[in-house]
C-alpha atoms as a PDB file:
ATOM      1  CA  UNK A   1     144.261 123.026  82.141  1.00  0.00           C
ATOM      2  CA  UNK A   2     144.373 119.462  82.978  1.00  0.00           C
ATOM      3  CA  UNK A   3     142.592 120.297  86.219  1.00  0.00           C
ATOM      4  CA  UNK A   4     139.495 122.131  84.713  1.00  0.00           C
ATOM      5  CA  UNK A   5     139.082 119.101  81.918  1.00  0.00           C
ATOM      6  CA  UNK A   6     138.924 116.829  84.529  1.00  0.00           C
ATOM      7  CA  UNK A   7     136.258 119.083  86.582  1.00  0.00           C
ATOM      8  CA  UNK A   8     134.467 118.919  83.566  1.00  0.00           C
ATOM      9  CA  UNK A   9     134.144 115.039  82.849  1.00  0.00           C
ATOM     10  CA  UNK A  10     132.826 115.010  86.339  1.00  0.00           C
ATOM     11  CA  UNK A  11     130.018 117.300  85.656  1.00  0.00           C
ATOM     12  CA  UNK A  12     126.693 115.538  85.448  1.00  0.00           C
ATOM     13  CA  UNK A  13     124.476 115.603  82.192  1.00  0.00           C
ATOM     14  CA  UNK A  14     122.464 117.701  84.039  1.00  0.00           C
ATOM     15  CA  UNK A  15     124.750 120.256  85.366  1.00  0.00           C
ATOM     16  CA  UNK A  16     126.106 120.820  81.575  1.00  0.00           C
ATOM     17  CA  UNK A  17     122.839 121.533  80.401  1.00  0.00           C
ATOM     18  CA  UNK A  18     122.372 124.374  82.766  1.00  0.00           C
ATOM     19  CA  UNK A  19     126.257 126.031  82.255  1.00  0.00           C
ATOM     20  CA  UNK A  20     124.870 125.972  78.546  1.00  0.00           C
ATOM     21  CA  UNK A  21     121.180 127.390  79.693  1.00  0.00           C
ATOM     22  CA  UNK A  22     123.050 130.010  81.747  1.00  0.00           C
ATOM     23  CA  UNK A  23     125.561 130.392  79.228  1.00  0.00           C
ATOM     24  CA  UNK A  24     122.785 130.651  76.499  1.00  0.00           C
ATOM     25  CA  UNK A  25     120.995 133.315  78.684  1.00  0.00           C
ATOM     26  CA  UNK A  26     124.151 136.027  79.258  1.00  0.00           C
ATOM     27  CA  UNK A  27     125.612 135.538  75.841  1.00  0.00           C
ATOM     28  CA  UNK A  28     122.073 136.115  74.260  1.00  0.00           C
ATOM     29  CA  UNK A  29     120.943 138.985  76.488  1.00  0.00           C
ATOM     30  CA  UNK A  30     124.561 141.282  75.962  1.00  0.00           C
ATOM     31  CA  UNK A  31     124.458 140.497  72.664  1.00  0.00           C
ATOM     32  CA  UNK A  32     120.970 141.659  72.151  1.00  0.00           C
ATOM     33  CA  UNK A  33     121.960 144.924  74.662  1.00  0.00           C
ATOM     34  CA  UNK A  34     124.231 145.769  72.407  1.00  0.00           C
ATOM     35  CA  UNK A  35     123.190 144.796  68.889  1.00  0.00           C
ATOM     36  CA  UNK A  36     120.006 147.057  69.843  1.00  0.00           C
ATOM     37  CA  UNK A  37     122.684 150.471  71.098  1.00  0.00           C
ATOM     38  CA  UNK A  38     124.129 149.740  67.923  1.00  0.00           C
ATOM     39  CA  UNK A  39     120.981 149.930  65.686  1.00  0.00           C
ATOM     40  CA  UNK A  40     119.711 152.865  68.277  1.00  0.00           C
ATOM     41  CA  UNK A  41     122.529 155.327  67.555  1.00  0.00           C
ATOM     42  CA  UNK A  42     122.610 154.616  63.454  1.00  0.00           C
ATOM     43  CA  UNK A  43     125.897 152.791  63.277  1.00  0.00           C
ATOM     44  CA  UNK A  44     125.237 149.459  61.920  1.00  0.00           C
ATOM     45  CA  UNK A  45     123.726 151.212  58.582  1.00  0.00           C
ATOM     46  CA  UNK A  46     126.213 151.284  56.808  1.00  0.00           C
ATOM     47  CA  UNK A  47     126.548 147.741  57.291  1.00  0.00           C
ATOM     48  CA  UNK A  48     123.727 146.818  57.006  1.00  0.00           C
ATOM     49  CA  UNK A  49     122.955 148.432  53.283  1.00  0.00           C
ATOM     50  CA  UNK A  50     125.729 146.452  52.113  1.00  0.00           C
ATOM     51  CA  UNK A  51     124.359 142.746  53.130  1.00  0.00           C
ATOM     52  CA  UNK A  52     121.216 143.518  51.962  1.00  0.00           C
ATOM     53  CA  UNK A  53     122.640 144.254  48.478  1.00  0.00           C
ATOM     54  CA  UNK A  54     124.522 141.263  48.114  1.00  0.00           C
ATOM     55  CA  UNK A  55     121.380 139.602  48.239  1.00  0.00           C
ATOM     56  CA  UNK A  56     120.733 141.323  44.878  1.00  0.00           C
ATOM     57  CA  UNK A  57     121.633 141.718  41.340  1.00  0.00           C
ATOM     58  CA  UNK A  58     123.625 144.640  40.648  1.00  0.00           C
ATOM     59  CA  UNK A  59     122.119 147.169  39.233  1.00  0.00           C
ATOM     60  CA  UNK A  60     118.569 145.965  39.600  1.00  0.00           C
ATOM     61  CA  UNK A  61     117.965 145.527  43.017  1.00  0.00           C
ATOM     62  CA  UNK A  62     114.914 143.901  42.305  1.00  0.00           C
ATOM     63  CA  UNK A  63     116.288 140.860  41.948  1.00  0.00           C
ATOM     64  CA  UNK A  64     116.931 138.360  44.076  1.00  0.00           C
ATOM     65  CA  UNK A  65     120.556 136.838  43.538  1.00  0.00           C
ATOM     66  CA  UNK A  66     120.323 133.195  42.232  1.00  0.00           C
ATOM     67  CA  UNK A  67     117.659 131.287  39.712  1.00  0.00           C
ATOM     68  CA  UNK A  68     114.399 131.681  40.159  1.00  0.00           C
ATOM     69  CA  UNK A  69     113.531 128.590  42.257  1.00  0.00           C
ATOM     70  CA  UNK A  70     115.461 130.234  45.041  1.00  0.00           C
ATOM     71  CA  UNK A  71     112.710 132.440  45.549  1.00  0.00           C
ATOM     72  CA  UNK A  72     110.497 130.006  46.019  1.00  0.00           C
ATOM     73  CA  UNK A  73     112.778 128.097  48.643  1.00  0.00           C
ATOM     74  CA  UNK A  74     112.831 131.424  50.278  1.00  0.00           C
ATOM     75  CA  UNK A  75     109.781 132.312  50.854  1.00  0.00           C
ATOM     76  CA  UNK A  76     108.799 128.823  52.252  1.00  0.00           C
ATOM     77  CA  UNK A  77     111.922 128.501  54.909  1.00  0.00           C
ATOM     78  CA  UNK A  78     110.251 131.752  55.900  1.00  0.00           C
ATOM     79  CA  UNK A  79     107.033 131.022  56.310  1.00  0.00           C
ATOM     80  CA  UNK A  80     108.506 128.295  58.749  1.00  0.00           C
ATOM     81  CA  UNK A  81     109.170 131.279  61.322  1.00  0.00           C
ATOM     82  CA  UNK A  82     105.406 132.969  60.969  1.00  0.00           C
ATOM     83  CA  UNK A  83     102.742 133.013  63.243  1.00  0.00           C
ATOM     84  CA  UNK A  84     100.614 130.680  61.354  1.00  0.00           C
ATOM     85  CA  UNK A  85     103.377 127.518  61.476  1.00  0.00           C
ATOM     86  CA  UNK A  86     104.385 129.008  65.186  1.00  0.00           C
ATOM     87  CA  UNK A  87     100.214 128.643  66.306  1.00  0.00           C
ATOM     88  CA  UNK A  88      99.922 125.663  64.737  1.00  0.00           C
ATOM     89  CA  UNK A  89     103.122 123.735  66.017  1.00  0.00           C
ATOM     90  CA  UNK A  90     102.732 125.062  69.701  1.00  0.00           C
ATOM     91  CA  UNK A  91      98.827 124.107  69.821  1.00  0.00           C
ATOM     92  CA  UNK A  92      99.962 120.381  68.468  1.00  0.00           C
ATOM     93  CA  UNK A  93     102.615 120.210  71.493  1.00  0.00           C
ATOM     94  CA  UNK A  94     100.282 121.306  73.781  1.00  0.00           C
ATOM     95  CA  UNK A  95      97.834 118.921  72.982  1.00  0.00           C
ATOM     96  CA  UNK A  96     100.065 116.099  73.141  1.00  0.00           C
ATOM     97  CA  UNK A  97     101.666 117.447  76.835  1.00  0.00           C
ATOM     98  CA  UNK A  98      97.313 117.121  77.811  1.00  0.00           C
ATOM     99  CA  UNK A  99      97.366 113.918  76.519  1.00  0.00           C
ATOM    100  CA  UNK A 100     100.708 112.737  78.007  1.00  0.00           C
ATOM    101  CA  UNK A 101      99.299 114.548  81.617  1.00  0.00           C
ATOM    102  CA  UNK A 102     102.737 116.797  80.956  1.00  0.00           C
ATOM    103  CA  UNK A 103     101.217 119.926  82.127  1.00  0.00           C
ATOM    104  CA  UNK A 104     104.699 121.318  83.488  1.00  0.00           C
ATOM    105  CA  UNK A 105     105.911 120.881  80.238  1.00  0.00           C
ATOM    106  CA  UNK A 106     102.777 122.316  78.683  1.00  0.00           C
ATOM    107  CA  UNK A 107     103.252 125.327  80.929  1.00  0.00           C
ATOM    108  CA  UNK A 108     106.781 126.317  79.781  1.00  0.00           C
ATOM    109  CA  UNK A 109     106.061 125.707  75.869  1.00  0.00           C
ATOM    110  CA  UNK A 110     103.288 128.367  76.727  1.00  0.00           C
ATOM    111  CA  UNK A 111     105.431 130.366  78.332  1.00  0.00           C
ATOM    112  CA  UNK A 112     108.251 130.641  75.889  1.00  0.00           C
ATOM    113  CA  UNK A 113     105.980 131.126  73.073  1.00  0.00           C
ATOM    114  CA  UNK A 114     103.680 133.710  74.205  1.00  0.00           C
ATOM    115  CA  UNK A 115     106.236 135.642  76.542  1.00  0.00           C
ATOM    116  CA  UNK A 116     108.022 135.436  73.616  1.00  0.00           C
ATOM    117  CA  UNK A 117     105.477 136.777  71.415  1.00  0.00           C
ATOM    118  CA  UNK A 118     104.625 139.716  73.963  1.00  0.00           C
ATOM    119  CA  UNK A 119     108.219 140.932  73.938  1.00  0.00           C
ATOM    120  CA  UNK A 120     108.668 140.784  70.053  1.00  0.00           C
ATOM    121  CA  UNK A 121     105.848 143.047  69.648  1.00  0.00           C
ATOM    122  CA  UNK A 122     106.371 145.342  72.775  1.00  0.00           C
ATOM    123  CA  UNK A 123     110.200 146.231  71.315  1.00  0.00           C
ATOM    124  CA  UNK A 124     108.897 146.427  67.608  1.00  0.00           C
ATOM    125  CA  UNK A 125     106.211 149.153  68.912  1.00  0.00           C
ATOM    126  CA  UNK A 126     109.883 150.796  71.531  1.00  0.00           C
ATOM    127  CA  UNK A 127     112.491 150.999  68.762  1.00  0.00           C
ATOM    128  CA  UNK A 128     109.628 151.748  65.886  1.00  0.00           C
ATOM    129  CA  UNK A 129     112.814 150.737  63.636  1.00  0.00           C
ATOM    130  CA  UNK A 130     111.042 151.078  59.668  1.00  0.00           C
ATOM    131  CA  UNK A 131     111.884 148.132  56.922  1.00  0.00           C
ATOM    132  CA  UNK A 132     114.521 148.480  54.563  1.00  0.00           C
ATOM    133  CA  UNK A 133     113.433 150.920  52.051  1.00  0.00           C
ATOM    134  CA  UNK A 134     116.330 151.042  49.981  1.00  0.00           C
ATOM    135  CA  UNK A 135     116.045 147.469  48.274  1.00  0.00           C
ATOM    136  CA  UNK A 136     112.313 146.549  47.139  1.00  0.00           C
ATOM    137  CA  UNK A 137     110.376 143.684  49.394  1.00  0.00           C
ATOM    138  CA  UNK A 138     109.836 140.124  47.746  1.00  0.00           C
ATOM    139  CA  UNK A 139     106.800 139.896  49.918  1.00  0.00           C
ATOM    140  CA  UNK A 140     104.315 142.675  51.944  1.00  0.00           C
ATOM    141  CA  UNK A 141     105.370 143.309  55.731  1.00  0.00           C
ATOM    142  CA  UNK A 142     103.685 145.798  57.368  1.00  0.00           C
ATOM    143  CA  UNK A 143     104.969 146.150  61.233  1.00  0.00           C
ATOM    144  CA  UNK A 144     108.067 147.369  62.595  1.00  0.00           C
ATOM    145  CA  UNK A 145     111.445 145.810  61.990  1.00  0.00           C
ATOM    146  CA  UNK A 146     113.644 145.199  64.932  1.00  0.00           C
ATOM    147  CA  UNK A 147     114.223 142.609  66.380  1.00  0.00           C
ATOM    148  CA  UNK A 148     113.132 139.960  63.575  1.00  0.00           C
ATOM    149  CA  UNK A 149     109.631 137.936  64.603  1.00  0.00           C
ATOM    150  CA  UNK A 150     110.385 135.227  62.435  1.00  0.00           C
ATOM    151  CA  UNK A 151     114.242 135.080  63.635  1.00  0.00           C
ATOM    152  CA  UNK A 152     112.835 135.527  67.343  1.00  0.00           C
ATOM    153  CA  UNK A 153     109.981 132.877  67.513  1.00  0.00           C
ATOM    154  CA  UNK A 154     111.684 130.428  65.084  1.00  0.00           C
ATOM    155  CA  UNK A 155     114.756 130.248  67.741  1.00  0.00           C
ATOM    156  CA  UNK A 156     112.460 130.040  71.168  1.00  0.00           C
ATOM    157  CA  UNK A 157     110.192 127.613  69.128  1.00  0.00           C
ATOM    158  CA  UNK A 158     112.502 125.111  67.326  1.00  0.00           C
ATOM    159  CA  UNK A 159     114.723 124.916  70.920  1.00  0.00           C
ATOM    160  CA  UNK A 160     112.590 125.011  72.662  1.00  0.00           C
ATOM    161  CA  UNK A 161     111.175 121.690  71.265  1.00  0.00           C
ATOM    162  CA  UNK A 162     114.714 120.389  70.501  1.00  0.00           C
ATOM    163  CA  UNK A 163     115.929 120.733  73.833  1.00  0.00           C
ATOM    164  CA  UNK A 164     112.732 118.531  74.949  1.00  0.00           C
ATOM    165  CA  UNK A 165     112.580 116.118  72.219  1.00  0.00           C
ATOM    166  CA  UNK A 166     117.010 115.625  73.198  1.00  0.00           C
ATOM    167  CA  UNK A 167     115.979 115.117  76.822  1.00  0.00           C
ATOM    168  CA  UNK A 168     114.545 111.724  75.249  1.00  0.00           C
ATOM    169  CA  UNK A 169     117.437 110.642  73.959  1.00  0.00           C
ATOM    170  CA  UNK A 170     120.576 108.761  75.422  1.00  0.00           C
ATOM    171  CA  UNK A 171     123.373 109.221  73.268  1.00  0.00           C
ATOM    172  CA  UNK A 172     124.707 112.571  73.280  1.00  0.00           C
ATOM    173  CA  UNK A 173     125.295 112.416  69.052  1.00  0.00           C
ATOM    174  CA  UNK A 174     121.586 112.019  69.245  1.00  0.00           C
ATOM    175  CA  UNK A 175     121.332 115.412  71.352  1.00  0.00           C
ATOM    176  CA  UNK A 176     123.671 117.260  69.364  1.00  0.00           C
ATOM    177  CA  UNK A 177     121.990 116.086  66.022  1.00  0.00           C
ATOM    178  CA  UNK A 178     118.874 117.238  67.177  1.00  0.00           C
ATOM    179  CA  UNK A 179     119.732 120.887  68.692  1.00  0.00           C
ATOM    180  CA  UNK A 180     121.563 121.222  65.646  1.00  0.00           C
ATOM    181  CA  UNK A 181     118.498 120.839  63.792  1.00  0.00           C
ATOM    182  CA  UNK A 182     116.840 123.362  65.300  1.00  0.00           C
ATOM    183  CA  UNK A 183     119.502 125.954  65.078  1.00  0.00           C
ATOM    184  CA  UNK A 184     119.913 124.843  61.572  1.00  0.00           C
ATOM    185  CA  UNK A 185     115.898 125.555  60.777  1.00  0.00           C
ATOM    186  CA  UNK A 186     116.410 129.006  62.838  1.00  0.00           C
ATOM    187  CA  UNK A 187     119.699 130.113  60.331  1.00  0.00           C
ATOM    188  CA  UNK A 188     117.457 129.744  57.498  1.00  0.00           C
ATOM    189  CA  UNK A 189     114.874 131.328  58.685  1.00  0.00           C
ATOM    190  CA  UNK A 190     116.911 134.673  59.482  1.00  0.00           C
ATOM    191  CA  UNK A 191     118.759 134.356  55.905  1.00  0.00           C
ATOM    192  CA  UNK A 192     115.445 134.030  54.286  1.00  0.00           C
ATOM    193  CA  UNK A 193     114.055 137.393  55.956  1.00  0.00           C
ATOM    194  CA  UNK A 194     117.689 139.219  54.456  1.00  0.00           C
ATOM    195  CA  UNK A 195     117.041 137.440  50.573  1.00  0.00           C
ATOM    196  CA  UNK A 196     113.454 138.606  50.699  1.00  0.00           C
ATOM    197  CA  UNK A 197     114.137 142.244  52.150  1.00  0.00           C
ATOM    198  CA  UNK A 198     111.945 142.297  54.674  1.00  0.00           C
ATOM    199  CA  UNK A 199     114.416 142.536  57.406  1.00  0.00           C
ATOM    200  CA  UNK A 200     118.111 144.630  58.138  1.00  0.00           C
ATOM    201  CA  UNK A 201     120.658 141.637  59.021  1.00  0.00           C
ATOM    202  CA  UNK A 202     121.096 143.723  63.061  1.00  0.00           C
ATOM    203  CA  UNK A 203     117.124 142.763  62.927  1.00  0.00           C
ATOM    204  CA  UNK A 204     118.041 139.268  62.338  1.00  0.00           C
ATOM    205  CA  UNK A 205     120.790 139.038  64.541  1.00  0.00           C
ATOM    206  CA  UNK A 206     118.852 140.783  67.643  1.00  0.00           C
ATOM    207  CA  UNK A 207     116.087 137.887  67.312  1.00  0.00           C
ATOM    208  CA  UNK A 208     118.235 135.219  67.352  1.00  0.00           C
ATOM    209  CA  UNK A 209     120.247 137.065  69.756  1.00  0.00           C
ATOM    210  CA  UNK A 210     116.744 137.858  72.301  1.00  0.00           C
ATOM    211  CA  UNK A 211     115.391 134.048  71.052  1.00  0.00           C
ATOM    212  CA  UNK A 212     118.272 132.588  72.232  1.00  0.00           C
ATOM    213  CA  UNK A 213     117.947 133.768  75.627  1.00  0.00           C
ATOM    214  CA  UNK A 214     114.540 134.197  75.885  1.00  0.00           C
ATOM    215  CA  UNK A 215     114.591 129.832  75.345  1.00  0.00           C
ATOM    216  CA  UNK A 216     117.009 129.555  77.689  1.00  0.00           C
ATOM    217  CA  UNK A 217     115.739 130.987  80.146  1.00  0.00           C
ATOM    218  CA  UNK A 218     111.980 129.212  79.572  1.00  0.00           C
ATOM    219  CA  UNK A 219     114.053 126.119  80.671  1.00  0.00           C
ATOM    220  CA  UNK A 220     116.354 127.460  83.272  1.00  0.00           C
ATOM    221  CA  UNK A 221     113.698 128.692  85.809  1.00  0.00           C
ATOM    222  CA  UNK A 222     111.469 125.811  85.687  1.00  0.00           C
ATOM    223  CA  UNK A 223     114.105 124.231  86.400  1.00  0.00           C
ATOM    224  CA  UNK A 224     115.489 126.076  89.316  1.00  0.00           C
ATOM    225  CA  UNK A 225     111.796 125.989  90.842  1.00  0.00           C
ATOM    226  CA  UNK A 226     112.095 122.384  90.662  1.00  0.00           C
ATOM    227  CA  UNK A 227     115.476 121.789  92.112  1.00  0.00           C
ATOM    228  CA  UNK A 228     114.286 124.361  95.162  1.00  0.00           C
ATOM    229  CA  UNK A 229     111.671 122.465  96.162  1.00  0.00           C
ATOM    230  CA  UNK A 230     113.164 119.168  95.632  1.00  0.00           C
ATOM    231  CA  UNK A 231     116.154 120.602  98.023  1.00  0.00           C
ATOM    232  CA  UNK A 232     113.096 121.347 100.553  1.00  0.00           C
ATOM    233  CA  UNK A 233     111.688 118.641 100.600  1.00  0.00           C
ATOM    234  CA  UNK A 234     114.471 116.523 101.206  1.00  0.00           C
ATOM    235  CA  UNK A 235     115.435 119.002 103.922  1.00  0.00           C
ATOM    236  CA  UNK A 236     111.958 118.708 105.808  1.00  0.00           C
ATOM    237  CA  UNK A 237     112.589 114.904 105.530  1.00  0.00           C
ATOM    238  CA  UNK A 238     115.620 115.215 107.144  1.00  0.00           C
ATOM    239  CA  UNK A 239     115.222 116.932 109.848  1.00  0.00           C
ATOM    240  CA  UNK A 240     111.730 114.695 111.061  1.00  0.00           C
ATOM    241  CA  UNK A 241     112.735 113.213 113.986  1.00  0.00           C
ATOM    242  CA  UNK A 242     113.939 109.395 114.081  1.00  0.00           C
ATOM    243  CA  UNK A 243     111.437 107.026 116.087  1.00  0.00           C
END
């Protein structure tokens, strides 16, 4: 035990973040594997009734569970997660990557987002999965349920911008603060899709679940690509001959 802590103190900063990226990538992608058998065969419905009625009176399903203002919270934590907010932060990052000459950077914000946004939509239209029907919806939805948009984007978004916003900081409390942040912001985001209706909780948990690794992976390959040609260069330096 001793032996692995020490292994681990001698790990670079570097090196840590990509065990977590890799880390990120295969918890994300088996728990989205099997979050989506689970809705496939019918067996999370059961559960999946009952959290969606604790979110309401009952008796009156109708209404939302708390005062009134709640509502109002509610629906603007989850308008954080839409494609309006999600358009509008990723065109202000990009801009600032043009004006910083970042376009590597600019690249894989473009890349998360949109791949992103392509696979949301592609397993909406593959599992067809309809909205809850059995509690009414606080506000109009019209497309396909699983996995979560909102839950999806919010996670590759708000890490995706944490984890390059922490890569500017020294102090590790810093880092941790600020990926916190972001996971915090993608929590609320999911909770607010289960108090409005518009979402099972398996939907919510399959977005976070594909966002999660879906993020990771944005960073992880870049990053590879980079370390592969940095390794190739140095090689080809190496073996020039001396004079």
């Amino acid at each position: 035990m001793l032996g692995i802590k020490s292994k681990f103190r001698t790990l670079s900063g570097i090196e840590i973040k990509v065990l977590v990226a890799v880390f990120a990538i295969f918890v994300g992608s088996i728990g989205f594997i099997l979050i989506a058998g689970f809705v496939s065969s019918g067996s999370t419905d059961h559960f999946d009734m009952q959290i969606l009625k604790s979110f309401r009176y009952p008796g009156n399903l109708a209404r939302p569970i708390g005062p009134p203002w709640l509502f109002e919270v509610m629906r603007d934590v989850t308008s954080l997660g839409g494609s309006t907010i999600v358009f509008l932060i990723t065109i202000f990052v990009i801009g600032y990557f043009l004006l910083q000459k970042q376009y590597g950077m600019l690249f894989l914000v473009l890349a998360a987002v949109i791949g992103g946004a392509v696979i949301d939509l592609e397993l909406k239209e593959l599992f067809s999965r309809i909205r809850p029907q059995i509690i009414p919806n606080l506000i109009p939805e019209k497309s396909f349920g699983f996995p979560s948009g909102h839950s999806m984007m919010s996670t590759i978004i708000y890490l995706s911008l944490a984890s390059l916003i922490a890569r500017l900081q020294v102090r590790w409390r810093d880092k941790i603060y600020i990926i916190s942040v972001a996971i915090f912001l993608s929590f609320m985001i999911g909770i607010s899709r289960l108090y409005l209706g518009v979402h099972y909780p398996t939907d919510v948990l399959g977005g976070w679940s594909l966002g999660l690794a879906w993020a990771a992976l944005c960073w992880f390959i870049p990053w590879y690509i980079s370390k592969k040609r940095s390794e190739e260069i140095k090689k080809s330096g190496d073996d020039l001959p001396d004079e």
